[in-house]
N, C-alpha and C. Protein backbone atom coordinates (compact mmCIF):
# COMPACT_ATOMS: atom_id res chain seq x y z
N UNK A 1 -35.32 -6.60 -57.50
CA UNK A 1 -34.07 -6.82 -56.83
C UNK A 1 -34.00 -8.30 -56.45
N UNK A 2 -33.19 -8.91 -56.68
CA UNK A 2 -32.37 -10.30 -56.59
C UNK A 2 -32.34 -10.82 -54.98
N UNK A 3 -32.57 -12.02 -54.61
CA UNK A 3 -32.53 -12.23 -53.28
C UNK A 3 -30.60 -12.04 -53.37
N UNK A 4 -29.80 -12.43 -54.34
CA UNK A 4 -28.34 -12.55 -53.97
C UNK A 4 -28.21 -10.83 -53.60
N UNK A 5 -28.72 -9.69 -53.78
CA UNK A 5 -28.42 -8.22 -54.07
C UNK A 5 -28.48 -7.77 -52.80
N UNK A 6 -29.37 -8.47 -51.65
CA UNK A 6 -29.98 -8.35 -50.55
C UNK A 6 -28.85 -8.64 -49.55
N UNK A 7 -28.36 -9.98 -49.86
CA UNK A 7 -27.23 -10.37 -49.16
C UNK A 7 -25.94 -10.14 -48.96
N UNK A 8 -25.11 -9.46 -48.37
CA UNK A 8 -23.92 -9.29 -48.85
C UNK A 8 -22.96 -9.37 -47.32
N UNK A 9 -21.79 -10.33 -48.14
CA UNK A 9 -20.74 -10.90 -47.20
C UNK A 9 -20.85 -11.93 -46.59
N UNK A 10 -21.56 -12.97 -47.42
CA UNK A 10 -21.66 -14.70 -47.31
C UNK A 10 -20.56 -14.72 -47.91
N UNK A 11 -19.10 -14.28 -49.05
CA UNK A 11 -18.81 -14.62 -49.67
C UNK A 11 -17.68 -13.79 -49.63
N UNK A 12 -17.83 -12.49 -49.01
CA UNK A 12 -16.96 -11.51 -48.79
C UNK A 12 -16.56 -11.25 -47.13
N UNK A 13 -16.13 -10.11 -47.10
CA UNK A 13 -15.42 -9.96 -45.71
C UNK A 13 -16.58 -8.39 -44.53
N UNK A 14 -17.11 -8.81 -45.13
CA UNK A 14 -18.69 -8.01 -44.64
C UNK A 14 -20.06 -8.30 -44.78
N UNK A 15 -20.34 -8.20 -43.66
CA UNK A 15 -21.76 -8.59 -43.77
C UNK A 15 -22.47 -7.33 -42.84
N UNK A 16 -23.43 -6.67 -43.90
CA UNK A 16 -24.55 -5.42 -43.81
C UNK A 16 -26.02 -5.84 -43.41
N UNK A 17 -26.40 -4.96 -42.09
CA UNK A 17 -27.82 -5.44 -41.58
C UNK A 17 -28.12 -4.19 -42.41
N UNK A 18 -29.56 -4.74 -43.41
CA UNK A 18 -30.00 -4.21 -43.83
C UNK A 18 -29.44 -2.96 -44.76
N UNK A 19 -30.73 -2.16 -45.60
CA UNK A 19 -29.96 -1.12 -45.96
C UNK A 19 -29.36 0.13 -45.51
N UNK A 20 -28.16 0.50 -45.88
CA UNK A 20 -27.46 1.42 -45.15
C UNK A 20 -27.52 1.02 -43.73
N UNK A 21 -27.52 -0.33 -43.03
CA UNK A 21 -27.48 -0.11 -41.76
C UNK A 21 -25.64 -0.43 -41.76
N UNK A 22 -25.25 -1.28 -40.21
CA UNK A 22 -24.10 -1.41 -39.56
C UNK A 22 -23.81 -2.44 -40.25
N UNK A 23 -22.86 -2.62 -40.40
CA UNK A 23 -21.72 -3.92 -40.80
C UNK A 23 -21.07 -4.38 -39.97
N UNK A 24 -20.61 -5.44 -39.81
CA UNK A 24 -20.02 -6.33 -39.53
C UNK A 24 -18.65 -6.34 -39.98
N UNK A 25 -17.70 -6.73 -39.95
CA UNK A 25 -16.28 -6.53 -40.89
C UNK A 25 -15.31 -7.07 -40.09
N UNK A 26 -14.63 -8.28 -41.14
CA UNK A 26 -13.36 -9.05 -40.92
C UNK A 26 -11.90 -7.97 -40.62
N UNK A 27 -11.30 -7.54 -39.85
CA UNK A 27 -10.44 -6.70 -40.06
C UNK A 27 -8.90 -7.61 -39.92
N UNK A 28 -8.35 -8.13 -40.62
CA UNK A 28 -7.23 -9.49 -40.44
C UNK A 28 -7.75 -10.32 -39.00
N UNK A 29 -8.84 -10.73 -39.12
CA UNK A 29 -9.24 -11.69 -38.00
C UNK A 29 -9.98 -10.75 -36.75
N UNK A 30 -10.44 -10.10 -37.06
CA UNK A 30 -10.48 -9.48 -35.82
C UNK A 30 -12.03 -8.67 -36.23
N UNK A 31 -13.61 -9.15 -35.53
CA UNK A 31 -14.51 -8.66 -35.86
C UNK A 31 -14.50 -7.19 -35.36
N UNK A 32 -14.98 -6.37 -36.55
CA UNK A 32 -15.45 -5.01 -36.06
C UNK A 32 -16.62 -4.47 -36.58
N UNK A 33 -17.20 -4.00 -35.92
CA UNK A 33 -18.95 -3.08 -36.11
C UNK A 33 -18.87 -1.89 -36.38
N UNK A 34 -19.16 -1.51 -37.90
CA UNK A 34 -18.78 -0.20 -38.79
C UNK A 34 -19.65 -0.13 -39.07
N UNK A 35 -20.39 1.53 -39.36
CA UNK A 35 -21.02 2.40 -39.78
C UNK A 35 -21.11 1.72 -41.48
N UNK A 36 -21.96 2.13 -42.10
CA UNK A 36 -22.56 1.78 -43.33
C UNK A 36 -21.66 1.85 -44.37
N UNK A 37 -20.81 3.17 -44.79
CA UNK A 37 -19.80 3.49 -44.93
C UNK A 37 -18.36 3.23 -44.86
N UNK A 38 -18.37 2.27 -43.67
CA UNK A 38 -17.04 1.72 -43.03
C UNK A 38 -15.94 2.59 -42.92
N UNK A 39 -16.66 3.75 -42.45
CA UNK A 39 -15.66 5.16 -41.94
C UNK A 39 -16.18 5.10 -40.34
N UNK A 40 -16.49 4.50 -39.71
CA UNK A 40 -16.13 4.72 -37.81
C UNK A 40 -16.81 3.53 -36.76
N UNK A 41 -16.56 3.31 -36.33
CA UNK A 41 -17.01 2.11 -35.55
C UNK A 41 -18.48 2.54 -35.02
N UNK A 42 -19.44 1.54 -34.49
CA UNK A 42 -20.95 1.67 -34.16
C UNK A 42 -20.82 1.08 -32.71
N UNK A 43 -21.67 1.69 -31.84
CA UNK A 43 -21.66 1.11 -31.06
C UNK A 43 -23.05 -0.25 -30.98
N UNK A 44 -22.68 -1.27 -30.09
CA UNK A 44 -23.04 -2.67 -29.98
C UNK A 44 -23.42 -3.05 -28.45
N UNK A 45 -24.57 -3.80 -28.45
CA UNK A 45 -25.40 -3.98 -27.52
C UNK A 45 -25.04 -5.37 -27.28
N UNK A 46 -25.34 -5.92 -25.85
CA UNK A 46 -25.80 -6.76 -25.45
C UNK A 46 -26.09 -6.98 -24.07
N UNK A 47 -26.01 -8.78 -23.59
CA UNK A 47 -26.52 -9.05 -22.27
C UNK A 47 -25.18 -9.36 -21.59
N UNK A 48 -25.50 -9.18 -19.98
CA UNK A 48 -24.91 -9.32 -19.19
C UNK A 48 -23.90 -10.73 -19.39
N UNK A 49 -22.64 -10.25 -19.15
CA UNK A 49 -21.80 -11.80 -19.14
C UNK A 49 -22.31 -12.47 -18.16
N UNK A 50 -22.15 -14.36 -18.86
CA UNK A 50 -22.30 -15.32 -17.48
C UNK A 50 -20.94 -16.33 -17.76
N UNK A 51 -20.14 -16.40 -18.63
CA UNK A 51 -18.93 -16.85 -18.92
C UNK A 51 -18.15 -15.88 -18.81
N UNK A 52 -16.53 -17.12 -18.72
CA UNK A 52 -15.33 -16.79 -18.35
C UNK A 52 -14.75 -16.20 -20.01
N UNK A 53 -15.24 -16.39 -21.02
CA UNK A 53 -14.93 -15.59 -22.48
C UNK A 53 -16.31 -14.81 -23.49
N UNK A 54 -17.24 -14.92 -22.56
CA UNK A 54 -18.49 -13.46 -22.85
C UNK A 54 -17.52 -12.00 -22.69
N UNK A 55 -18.16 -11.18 -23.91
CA UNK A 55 -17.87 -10.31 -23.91
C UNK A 55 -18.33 -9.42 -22.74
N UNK A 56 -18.22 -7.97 -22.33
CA UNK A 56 -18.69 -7.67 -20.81
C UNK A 56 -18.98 -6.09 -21.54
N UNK A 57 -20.53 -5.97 -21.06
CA UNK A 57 -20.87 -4.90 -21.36
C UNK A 57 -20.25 -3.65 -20.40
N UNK A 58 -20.67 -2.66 -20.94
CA UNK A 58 -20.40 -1.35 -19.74
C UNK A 58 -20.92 -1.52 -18.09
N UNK A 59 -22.07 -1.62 -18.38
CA UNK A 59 -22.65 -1.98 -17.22
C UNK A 59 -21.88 -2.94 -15.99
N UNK A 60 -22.02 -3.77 -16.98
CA UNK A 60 -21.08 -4.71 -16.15
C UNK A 60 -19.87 -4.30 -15.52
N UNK A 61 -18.94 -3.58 -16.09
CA UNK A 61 -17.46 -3.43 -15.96
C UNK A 61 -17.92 -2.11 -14.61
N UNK A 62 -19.21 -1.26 -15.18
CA UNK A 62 -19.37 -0.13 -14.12
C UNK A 62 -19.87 -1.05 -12.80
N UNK A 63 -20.20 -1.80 -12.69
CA UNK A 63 -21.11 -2.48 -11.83
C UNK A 63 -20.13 -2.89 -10.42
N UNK A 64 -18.88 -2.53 -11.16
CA UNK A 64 -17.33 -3.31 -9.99
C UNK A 64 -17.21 -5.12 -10.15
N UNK A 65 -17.93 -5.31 -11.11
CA UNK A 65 -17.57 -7.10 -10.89
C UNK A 65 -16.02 -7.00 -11.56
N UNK A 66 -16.00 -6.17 -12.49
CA UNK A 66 -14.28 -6.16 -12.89
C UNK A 66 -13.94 -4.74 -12.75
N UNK A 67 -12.41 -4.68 -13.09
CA UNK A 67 -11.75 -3.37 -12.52
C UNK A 67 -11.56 -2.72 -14.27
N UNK A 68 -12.03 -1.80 -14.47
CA UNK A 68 -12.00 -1.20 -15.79
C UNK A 68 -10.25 -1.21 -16.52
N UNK A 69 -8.99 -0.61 -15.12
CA UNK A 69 -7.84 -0.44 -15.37
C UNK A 69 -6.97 -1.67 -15.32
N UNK A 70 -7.51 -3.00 -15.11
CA UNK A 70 -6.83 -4.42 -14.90
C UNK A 70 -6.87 -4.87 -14.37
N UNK A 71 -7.39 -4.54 -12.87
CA UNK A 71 -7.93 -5.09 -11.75
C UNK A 71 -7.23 -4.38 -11.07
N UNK A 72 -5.92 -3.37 -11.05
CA UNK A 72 -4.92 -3.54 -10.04
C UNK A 72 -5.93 -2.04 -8.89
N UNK A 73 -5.92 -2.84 -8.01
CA UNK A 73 -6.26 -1.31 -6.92
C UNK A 73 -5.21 -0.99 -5.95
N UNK A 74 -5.06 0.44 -5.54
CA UNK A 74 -4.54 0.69 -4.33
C UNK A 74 -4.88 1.48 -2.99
N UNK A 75 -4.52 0.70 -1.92
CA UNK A 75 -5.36 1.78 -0.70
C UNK A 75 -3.84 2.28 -0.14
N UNK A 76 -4.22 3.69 0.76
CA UNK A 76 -3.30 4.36 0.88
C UNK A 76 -4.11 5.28 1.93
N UNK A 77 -2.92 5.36 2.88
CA UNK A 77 -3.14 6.30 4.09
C UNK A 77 -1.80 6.65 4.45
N UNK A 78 -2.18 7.69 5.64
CA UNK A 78 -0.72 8.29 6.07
C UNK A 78 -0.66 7.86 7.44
N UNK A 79 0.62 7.86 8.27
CA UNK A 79 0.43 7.11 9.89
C UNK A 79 0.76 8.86 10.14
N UNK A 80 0.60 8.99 11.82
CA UNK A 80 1.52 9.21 12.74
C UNK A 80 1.76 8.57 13.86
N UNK A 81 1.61 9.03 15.02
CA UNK A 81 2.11 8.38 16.29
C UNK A 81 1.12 7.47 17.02
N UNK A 82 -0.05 8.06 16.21
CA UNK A 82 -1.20 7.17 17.12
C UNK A 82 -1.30 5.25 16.98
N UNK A 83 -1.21 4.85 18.10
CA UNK A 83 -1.01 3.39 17.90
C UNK A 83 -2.28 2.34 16.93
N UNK A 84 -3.37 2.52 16.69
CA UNK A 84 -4.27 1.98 15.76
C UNK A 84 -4.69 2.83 14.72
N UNK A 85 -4.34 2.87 13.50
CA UNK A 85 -4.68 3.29 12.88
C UNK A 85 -5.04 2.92 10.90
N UNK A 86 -6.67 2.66 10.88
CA UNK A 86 -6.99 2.38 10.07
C UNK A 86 -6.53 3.15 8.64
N UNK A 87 -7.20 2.05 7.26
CA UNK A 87 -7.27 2.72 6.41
C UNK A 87 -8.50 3.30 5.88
N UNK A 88 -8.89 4.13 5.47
CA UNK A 88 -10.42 4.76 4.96
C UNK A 88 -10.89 3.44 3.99
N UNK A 89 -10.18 3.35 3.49
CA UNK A 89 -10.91 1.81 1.97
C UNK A 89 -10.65 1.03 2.58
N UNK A 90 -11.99 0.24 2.58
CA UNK A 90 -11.36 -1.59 2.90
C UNK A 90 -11.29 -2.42 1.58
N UNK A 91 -10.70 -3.58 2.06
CA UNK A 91 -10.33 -4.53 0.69
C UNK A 91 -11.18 -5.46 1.25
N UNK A 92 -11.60 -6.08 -0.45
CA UNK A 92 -12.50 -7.35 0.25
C UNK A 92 -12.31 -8.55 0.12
N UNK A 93 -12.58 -9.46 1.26
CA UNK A 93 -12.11 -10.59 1.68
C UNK A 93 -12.04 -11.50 -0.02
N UNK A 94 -10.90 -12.33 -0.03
CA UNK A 94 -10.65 -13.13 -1.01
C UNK A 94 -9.63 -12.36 -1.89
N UNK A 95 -9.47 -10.71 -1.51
CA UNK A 95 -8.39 -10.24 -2.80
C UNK A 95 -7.48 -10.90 -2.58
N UNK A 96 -6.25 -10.73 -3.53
CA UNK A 96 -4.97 -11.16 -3.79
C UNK A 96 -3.70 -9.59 -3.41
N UNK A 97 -3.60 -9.82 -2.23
CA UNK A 97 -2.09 -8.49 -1.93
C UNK A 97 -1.11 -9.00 -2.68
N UNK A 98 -0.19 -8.19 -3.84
CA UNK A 98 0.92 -9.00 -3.99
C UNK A 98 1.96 -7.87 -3.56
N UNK A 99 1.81 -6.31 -2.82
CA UNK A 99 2.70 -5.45 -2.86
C UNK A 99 2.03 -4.76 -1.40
N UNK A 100 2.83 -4.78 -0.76
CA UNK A 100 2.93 -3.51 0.15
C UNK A 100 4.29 -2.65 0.50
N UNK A 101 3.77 -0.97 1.20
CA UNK A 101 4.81 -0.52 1.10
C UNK A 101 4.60 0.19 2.44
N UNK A 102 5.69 0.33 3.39
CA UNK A 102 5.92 1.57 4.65
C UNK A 102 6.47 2.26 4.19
N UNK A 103 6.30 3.70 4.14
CA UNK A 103 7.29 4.63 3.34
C UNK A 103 7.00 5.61 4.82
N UNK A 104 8.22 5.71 5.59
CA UNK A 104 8.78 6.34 6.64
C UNK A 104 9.42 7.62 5.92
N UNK A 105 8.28 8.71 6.28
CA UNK A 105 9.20 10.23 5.83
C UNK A 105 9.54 10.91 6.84
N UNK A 106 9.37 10.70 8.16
CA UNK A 106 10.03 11.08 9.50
C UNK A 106 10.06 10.25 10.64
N UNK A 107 11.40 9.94 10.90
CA UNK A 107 11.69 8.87 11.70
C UNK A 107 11.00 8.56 12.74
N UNK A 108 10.82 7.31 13.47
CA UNK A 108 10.08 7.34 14.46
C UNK A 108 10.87 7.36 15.47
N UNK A 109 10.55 7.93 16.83
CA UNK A 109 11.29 7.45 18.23
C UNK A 109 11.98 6.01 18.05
N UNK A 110 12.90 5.99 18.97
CA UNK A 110 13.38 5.42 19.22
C UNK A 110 12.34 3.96 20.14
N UNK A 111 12.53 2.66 19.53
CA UNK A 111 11.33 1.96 20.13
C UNK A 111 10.32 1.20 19.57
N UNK A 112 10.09 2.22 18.57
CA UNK A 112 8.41 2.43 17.63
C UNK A 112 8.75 0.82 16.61
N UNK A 113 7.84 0.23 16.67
CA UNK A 113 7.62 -0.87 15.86
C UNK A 113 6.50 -0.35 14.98
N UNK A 114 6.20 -1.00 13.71
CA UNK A 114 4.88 -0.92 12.77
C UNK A 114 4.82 -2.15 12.34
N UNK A 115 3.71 -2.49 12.23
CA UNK A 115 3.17 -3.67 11.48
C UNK A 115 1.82 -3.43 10.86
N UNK A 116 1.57 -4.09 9.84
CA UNK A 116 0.68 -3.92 8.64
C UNK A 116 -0.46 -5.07 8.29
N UNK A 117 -1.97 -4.81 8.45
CA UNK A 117 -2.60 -5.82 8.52
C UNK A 117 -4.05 -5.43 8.93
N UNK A 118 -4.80 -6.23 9.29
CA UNK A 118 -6.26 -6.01 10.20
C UNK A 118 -6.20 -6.44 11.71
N UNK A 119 -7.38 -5.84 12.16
CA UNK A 119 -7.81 -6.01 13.35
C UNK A 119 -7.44 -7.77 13.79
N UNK A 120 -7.93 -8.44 13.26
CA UNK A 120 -7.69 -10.09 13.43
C UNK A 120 -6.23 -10.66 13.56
N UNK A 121 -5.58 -9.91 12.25
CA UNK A 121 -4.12 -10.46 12.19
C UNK A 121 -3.01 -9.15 11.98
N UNK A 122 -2.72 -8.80 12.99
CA UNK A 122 -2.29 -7.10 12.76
C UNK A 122 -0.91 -7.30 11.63
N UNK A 123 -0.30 -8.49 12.27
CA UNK A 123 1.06 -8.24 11.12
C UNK A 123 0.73 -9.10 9.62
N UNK A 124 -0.63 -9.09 9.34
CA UNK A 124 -0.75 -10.42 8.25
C UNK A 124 0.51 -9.56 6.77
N UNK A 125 0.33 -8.72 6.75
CA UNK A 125 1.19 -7.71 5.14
C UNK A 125 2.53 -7.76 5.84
N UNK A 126 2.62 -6.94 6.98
CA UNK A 126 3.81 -6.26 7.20
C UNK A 126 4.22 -6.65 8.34
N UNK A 127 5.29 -7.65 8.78
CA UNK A 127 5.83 -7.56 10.17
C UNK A 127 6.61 -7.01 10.42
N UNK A 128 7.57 -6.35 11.74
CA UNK A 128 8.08 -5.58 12.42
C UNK A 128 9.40 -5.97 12.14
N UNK A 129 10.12 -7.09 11.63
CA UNK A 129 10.94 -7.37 11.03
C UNK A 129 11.46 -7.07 9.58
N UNK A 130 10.06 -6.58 9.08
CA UNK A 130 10.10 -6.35 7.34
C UNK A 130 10.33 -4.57 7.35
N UNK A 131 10.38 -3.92 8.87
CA UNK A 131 10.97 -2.50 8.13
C UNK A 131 11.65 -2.05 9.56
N UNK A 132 12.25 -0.67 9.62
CA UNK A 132 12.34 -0.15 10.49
C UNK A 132 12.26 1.17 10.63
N UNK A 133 11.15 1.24 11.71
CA UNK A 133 10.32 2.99 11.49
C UNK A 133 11.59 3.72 12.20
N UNK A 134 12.40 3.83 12.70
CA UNK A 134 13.46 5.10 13.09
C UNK A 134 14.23 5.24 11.76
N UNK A 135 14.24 4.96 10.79
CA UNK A 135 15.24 5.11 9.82
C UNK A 135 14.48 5.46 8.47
N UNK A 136 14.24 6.91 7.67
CA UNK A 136 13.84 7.33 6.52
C UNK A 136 13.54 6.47 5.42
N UNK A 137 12.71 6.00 4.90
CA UNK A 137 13.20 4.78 3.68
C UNK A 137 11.72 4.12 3.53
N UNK A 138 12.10 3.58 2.26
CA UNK A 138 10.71 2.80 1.84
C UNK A 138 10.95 1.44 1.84
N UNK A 139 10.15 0.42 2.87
CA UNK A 139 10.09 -0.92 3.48
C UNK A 139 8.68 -1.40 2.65
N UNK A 140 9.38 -2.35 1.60
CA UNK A 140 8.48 -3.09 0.96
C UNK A 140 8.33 -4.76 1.21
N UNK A 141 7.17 -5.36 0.86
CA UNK A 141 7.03 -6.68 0.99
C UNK A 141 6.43 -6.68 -0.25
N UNK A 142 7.20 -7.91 -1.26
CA UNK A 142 6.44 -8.52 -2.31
C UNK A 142 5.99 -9.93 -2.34
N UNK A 143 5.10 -10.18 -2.22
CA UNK A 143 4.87 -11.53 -1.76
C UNK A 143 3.12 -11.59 -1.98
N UNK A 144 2.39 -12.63 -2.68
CA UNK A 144 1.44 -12.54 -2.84
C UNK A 144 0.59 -13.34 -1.28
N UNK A 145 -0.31 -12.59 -0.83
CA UNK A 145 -0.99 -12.72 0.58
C UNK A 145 -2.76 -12.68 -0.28
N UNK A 146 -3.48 -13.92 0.32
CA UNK A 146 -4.75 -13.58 0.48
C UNK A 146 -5.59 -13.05 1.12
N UNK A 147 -6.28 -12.48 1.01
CA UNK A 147 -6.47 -11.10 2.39
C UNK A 147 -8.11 -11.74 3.14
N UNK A 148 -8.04 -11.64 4.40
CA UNK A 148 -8.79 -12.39 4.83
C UNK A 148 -9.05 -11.89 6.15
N UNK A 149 -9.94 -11.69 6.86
CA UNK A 149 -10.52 -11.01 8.49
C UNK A 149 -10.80 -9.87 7.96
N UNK A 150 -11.09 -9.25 9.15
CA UNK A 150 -11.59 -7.69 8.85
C UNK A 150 -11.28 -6.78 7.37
N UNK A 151 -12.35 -6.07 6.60
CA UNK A 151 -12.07 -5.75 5.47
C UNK A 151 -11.30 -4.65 5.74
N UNK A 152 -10.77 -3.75 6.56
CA UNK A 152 -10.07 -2.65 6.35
C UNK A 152 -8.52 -2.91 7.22
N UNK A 153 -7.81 -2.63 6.58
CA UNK A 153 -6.64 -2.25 6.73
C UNK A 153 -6.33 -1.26 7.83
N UNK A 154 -5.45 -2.02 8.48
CA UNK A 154 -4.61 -1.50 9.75
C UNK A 154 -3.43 -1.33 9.98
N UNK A 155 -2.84 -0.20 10.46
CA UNK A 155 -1.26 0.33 10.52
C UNK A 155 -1.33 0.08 11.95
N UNK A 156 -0.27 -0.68 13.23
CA UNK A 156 -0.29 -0.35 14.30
C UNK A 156 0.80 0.00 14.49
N UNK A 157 1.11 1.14 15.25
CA UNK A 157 2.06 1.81 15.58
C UNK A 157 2.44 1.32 17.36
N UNK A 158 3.63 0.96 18.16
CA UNK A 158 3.74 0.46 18.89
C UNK A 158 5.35 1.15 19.67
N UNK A 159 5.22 1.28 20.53
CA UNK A 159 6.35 1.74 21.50
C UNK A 159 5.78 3.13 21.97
N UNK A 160 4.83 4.07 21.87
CA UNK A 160 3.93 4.90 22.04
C UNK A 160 5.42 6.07 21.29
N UNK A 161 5.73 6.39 20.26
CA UNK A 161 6.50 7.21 19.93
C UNK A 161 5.66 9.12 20.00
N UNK A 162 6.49 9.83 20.34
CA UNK A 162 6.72 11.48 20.09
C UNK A 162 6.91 11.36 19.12
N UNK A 163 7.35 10.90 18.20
CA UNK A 163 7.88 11.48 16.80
C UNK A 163 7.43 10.59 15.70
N UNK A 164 7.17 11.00 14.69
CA UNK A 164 7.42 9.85 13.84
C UNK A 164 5.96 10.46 12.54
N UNK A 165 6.38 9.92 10.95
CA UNK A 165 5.08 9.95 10.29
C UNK A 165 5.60 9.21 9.43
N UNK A 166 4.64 8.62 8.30
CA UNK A 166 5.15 7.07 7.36
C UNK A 166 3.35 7.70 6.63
N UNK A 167 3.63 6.62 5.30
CA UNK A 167 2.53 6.77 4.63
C UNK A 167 2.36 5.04 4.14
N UNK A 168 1.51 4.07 3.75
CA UNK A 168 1.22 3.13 3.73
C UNK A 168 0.64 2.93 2.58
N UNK A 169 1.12 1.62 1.86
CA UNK A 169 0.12 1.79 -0.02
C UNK A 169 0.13 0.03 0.53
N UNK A 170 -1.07 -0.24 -0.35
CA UNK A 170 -1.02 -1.43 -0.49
C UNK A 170 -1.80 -1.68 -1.81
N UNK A 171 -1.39 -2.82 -2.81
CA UNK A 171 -1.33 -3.15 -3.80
C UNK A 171 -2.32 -4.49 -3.90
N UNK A 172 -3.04 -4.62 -4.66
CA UNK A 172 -4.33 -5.39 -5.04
C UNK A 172 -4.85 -5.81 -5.88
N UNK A 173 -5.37 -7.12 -6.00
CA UNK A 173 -6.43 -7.47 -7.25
C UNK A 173 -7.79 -8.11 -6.51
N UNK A 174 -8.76 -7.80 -6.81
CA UNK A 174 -10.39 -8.89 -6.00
C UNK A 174 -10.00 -9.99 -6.61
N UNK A 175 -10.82 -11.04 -6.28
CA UNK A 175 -10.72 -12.10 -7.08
C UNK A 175 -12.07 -12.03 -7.70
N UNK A 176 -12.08 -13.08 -9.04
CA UNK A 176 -12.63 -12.96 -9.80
C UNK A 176 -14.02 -13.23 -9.07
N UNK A 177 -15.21 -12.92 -9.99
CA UNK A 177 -16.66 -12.91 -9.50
C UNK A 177 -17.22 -13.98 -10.69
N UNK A 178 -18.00 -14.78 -9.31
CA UNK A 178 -18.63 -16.03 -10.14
C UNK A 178 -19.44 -15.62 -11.29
């Protein structure tokens, strides 16, 4: 056998490790790792990214340095009347808020202010101007906020209302990891 017989796809649009192993394959510009056959894709190994255009193994992506679905996250709780009230998820310092929402499904007393934020800066998302809890309706802010003090999210409820329930989303990306 010929050293040229050995080689194949210096010249073509594939290149085969070994015999019957995985290929390599030009697909209109676009590398893909095929079975011997070039009937199904193989899976492909490597090391941990340390660049901004390294490919990113599983690990990695499981690891939380990136968000598998695009980055976008959301935290979400429900209020009632009680005046401090956290969210179960915290966000962590440096994300990017570009969406929040008050969604008031039973009015509040007459009085009741809400504002949206942490312990440090209660109205940093949502000030008391950006909705109004006596009136049914969904009070949004779009505006990109860097999120910063305490990692968890705070609803304060204010005028001590009898009545009232709202549910709270807030919209997210981390920032990127060195």
């Amino acid at each position: 056998m010929s050293l040229w017989s050995k080689v194949r796809g210096t010249i073509e649009t594939i290149f085969q490790l070994g015999l019957g192993g995985p290929q390599l394959k030009n697909n209109s510009g676009a590398i893909e790792a095929r079975d011997a056959a070039d009937a199904t894709f193989v899976i492909g190994r490597g090391a941990t990214p340390v660049a901004a255009n390294d490919w990113a193994t599983k690990a990695y992506v499981d690891s939380g340095s990136v968000i598998a679905d695009g980055g976008v996250q959301t935290v979400e709780w429900t209020l009632g009347t009680t005046a401090s009230q956290p969210a179960a998820t915290s966000i962590p310092n440096g994300a990017l808020i570009f969406e929040r929402w008050l969604i008031v499904t039973t009015p509040y007393s007459v009085g009741t202010t809400v504002t949206l934020g942490n312990a440090g800066s209660p109205a940093q998302l949502q000030a008391t101007t950006d909705n109004n809890p006596q009136a049914a309706g969904t009070y949004e802010v779009r505006e990109q906020v860097t999120w910063t003090g305490p990692a968890v999210p705070l609803a304060t409820v204010a005028g001590s209302p009898v009545a009232g329930a709202a549910k709270v989303m807030i919209r997210y990306v981390q920032a990127a990891q060195p």
